[in-house]
PDB file of N, CA and C in Angstrom:
ATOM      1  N   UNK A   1      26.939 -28.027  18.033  1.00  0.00           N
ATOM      2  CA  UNK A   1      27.065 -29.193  17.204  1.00  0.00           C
ATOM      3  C   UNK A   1      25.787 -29.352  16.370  1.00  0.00           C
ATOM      4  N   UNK A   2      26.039 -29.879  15.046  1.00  0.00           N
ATOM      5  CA  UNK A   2      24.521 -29.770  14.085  1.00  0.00           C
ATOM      6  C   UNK A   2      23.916 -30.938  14.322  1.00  0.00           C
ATOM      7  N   UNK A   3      22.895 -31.407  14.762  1.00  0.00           N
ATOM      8  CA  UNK A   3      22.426 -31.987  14.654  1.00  0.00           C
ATOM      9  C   UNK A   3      21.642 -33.113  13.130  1.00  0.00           C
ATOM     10  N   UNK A   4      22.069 -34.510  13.212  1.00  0.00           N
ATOM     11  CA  UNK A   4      21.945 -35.166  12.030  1.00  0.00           C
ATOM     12  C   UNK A   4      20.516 -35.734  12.335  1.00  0.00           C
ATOM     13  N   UNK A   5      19.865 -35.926  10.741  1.00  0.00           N
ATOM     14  CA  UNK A   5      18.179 -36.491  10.832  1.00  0.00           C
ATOM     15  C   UNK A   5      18.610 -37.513  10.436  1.00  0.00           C
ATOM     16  N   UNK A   6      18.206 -39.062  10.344  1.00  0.00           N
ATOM     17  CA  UNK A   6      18.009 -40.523   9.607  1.00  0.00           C
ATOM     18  C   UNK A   6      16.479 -40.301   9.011  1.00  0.00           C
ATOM     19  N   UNK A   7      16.064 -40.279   7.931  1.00  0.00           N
ATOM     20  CA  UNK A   7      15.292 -40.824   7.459  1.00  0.00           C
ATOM     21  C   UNK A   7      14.907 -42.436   7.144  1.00  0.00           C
ATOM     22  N   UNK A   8      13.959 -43.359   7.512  1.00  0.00           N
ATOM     23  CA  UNK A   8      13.925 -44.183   7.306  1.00  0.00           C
ATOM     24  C   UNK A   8      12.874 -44.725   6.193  1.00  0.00           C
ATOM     25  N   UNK A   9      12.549 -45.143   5.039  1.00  0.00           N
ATOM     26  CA  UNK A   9      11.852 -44.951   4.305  1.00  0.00           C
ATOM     27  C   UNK A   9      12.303 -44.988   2.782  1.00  0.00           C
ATOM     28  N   UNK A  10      11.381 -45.116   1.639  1.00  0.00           N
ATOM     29  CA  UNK A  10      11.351 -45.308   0.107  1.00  0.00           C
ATOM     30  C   UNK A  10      10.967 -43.960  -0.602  1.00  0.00           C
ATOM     31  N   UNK A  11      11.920 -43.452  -0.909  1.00  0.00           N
ATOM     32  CA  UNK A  11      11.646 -42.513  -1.774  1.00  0.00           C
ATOM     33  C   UNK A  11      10.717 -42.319  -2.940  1.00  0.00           C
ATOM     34  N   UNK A  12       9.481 -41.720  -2.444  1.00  0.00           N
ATOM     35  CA  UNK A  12       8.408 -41.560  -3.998  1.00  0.00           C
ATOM     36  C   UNK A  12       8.473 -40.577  -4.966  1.00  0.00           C
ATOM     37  N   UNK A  13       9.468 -39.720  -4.320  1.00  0.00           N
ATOM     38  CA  UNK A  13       9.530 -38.634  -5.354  1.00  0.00           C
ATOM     39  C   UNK A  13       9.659 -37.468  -5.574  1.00  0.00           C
ATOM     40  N   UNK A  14       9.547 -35.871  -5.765  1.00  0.00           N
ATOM     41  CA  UNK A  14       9.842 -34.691  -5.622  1.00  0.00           C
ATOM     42  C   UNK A  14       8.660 -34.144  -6.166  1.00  0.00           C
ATOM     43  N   UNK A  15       8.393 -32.821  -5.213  1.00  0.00           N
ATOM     44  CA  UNK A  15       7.577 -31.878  -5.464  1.00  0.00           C
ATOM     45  C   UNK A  15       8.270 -30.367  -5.492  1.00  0.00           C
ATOM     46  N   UNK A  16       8.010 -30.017  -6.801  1.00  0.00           N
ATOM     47  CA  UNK A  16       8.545 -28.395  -6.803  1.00  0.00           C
ATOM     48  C   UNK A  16       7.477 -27.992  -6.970  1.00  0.00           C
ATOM     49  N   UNK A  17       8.062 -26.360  -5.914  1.00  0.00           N
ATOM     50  CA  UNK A  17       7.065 -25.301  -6.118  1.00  0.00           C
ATOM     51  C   UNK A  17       8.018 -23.902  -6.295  1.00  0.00           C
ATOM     52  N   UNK A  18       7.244 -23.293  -7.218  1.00  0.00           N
ATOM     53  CA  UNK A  18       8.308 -22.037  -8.089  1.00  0.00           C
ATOM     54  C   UNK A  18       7.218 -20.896  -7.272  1.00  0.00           C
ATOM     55  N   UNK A  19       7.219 -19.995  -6.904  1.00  0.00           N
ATOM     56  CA  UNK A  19       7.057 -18.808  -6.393  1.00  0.00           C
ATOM     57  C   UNK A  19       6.982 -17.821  -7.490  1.00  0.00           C
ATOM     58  N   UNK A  20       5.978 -16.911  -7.763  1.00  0.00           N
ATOM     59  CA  UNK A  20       5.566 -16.011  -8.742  1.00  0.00           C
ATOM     60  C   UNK A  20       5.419 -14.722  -8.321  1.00  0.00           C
ATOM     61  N   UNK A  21       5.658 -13.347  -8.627  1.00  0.00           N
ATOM     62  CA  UNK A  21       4.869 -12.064  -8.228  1.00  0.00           C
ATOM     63  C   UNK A  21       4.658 -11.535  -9.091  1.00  0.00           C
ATOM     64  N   UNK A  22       3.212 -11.060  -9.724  1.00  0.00           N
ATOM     65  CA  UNK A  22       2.398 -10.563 -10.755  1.00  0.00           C
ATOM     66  C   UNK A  22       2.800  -9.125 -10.801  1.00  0.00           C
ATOM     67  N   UNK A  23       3.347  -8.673 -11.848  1.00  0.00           N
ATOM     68  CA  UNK A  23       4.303  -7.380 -11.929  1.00  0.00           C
ATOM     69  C   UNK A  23       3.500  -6.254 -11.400  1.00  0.00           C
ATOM     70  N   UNK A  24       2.132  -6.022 -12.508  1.00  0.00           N
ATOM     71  CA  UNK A  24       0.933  -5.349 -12.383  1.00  0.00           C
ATOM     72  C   UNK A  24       0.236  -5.317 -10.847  1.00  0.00           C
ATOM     73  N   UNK A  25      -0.367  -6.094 -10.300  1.00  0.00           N
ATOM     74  CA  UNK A  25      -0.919  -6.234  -9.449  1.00  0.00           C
ATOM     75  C   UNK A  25      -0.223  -6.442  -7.990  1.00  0.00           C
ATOM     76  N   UNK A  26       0.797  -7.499  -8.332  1.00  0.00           N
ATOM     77  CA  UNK A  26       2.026  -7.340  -7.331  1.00  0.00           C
ATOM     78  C   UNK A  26       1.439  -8.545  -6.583  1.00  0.00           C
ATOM     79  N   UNK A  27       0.652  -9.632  -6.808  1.00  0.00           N
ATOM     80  CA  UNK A  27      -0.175 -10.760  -6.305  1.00  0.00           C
ATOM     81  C   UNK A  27       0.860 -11.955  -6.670  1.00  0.00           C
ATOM     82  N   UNK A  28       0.908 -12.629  -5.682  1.00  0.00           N
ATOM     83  CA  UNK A  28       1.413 -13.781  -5.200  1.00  0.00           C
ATOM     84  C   UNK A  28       1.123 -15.261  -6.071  1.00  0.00           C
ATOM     85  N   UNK A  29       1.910 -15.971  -6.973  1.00  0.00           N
ATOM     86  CA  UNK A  29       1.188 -16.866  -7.327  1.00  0.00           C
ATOM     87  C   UNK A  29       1.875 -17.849  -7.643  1.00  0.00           C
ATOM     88  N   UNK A  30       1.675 -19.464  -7.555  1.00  0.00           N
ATOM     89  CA  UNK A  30       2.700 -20.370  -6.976  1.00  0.00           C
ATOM     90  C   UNK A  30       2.236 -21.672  -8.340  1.00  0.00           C
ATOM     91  N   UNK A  31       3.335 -22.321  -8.975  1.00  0.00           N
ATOM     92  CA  UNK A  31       3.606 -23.198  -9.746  1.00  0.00           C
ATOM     93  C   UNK A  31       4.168 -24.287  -9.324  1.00  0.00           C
ATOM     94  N   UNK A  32       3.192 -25.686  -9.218  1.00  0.00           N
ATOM     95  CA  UNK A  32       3.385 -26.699  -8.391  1.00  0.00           C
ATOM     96  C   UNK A  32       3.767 -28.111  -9.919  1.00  0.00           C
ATOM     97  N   UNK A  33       5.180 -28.314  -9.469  1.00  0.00           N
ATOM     98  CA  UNK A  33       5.183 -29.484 -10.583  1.00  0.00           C
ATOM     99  C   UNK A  33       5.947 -30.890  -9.536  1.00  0.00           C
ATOM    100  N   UNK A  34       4.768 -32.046  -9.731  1.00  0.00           N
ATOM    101  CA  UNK A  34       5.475 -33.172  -9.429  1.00  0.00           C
ATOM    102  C   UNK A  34       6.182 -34.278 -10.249  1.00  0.00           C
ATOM    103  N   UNK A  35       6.951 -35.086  -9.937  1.00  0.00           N
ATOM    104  CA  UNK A  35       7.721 -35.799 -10.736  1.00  0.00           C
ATOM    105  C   UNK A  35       7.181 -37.290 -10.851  1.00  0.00           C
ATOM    106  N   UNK A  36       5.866 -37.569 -10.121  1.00  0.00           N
ATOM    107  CA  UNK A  36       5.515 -38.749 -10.126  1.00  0.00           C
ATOM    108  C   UNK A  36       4.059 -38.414 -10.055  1.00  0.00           C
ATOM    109  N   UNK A  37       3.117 -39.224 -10.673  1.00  0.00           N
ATOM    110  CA  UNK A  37       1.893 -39.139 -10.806  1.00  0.00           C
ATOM    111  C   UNK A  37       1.309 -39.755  -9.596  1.00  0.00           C
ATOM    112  N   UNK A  38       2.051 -40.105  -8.298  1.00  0.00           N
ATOM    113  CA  UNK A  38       1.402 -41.395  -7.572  1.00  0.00           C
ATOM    114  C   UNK A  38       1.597 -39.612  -6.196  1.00  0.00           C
ATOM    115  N   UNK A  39       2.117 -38.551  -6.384  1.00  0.00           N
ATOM    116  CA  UNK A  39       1.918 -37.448  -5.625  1.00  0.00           C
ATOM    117  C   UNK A  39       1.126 -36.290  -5.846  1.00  0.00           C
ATOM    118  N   UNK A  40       0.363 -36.752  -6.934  1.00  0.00           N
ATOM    119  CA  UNK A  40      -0.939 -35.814  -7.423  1.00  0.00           C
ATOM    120  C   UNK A  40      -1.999 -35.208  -6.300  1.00  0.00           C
ATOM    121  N   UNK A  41      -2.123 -36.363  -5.350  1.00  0.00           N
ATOM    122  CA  UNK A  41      -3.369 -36.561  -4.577  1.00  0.00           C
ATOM    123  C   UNK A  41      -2.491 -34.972  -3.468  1.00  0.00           C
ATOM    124  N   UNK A  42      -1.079 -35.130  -3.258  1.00  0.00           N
ATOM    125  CA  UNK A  42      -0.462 -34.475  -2.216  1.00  0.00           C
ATOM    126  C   UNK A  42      -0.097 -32.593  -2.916  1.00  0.00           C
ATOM    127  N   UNK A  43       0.141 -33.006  -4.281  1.00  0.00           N
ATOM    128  CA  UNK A  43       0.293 -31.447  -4.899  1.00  0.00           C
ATOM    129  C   UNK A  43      -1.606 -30.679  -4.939  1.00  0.00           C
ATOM    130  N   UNK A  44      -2.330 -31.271  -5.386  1.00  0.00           N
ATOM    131  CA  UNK A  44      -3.622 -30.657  -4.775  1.00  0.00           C
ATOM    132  C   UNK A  44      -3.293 -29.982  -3.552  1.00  0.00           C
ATOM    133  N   UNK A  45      -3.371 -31.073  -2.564  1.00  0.00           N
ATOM    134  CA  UNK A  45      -3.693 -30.159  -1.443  1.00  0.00           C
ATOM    135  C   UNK A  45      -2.845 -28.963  -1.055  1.00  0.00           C
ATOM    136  N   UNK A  46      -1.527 -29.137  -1.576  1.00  0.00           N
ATOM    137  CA  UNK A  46      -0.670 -28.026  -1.423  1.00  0.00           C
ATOM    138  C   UNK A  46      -1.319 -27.052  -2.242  1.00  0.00           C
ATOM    139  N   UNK A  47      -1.469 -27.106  -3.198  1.00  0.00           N
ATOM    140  CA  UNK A  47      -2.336 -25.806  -3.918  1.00  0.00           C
ATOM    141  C   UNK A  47      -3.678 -25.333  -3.810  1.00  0.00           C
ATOM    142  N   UNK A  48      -4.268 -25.727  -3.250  1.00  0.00           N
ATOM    143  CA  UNK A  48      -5.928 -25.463  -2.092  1.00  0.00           C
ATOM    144  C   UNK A  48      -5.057 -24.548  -0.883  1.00  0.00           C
ATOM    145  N   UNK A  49      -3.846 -25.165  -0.203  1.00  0.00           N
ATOM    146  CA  UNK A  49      -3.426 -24.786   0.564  1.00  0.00           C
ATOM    147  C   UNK A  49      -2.731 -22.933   0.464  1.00  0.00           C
ATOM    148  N   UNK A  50      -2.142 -23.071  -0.651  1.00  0.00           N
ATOM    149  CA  UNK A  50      -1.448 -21.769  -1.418  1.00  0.00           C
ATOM    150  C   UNK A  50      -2.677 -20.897  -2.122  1.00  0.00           C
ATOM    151  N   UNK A  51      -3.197 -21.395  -2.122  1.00  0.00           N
ATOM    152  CA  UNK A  51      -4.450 -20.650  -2.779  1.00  0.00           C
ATOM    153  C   UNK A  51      -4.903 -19.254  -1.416  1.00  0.00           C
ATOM    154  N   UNK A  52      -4.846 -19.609  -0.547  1.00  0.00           N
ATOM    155  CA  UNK A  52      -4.915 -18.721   0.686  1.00  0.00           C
ATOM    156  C   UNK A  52      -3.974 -18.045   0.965  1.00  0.00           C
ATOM    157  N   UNK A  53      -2.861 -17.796  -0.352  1.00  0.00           N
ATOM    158  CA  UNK A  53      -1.458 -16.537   0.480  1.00  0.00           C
ATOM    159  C   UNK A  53      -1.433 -15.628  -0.673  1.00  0.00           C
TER     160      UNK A  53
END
């Protein structure tokens, strides 16, 4: 049986991240776009974070 989540909470918003591979080099590299300026502080750290793969 699948198991269902409840979220409880206000939706602030969406974070995409697009996935890249550098043809030449064959290096890993990641495109972070948010939809709200109030998740800036949270797409940083994801990309400090990606910066290490």
């Amino acid at each position: 049986m699948k198991e269902e989540k409840i979220l409880l909470g206000q939706k602030k918003g969406n974070i995409t991240i697009q996935v890249y591979r550098e043809k030449n080099t064959n290096k890993t590299f990641f495109y972070l776009k948010s939809d709200s300026d109030s998740l800036l502080p949270i797409v940083d750290i994801l990309e400090d974070t990606l910066k290490n793969y």
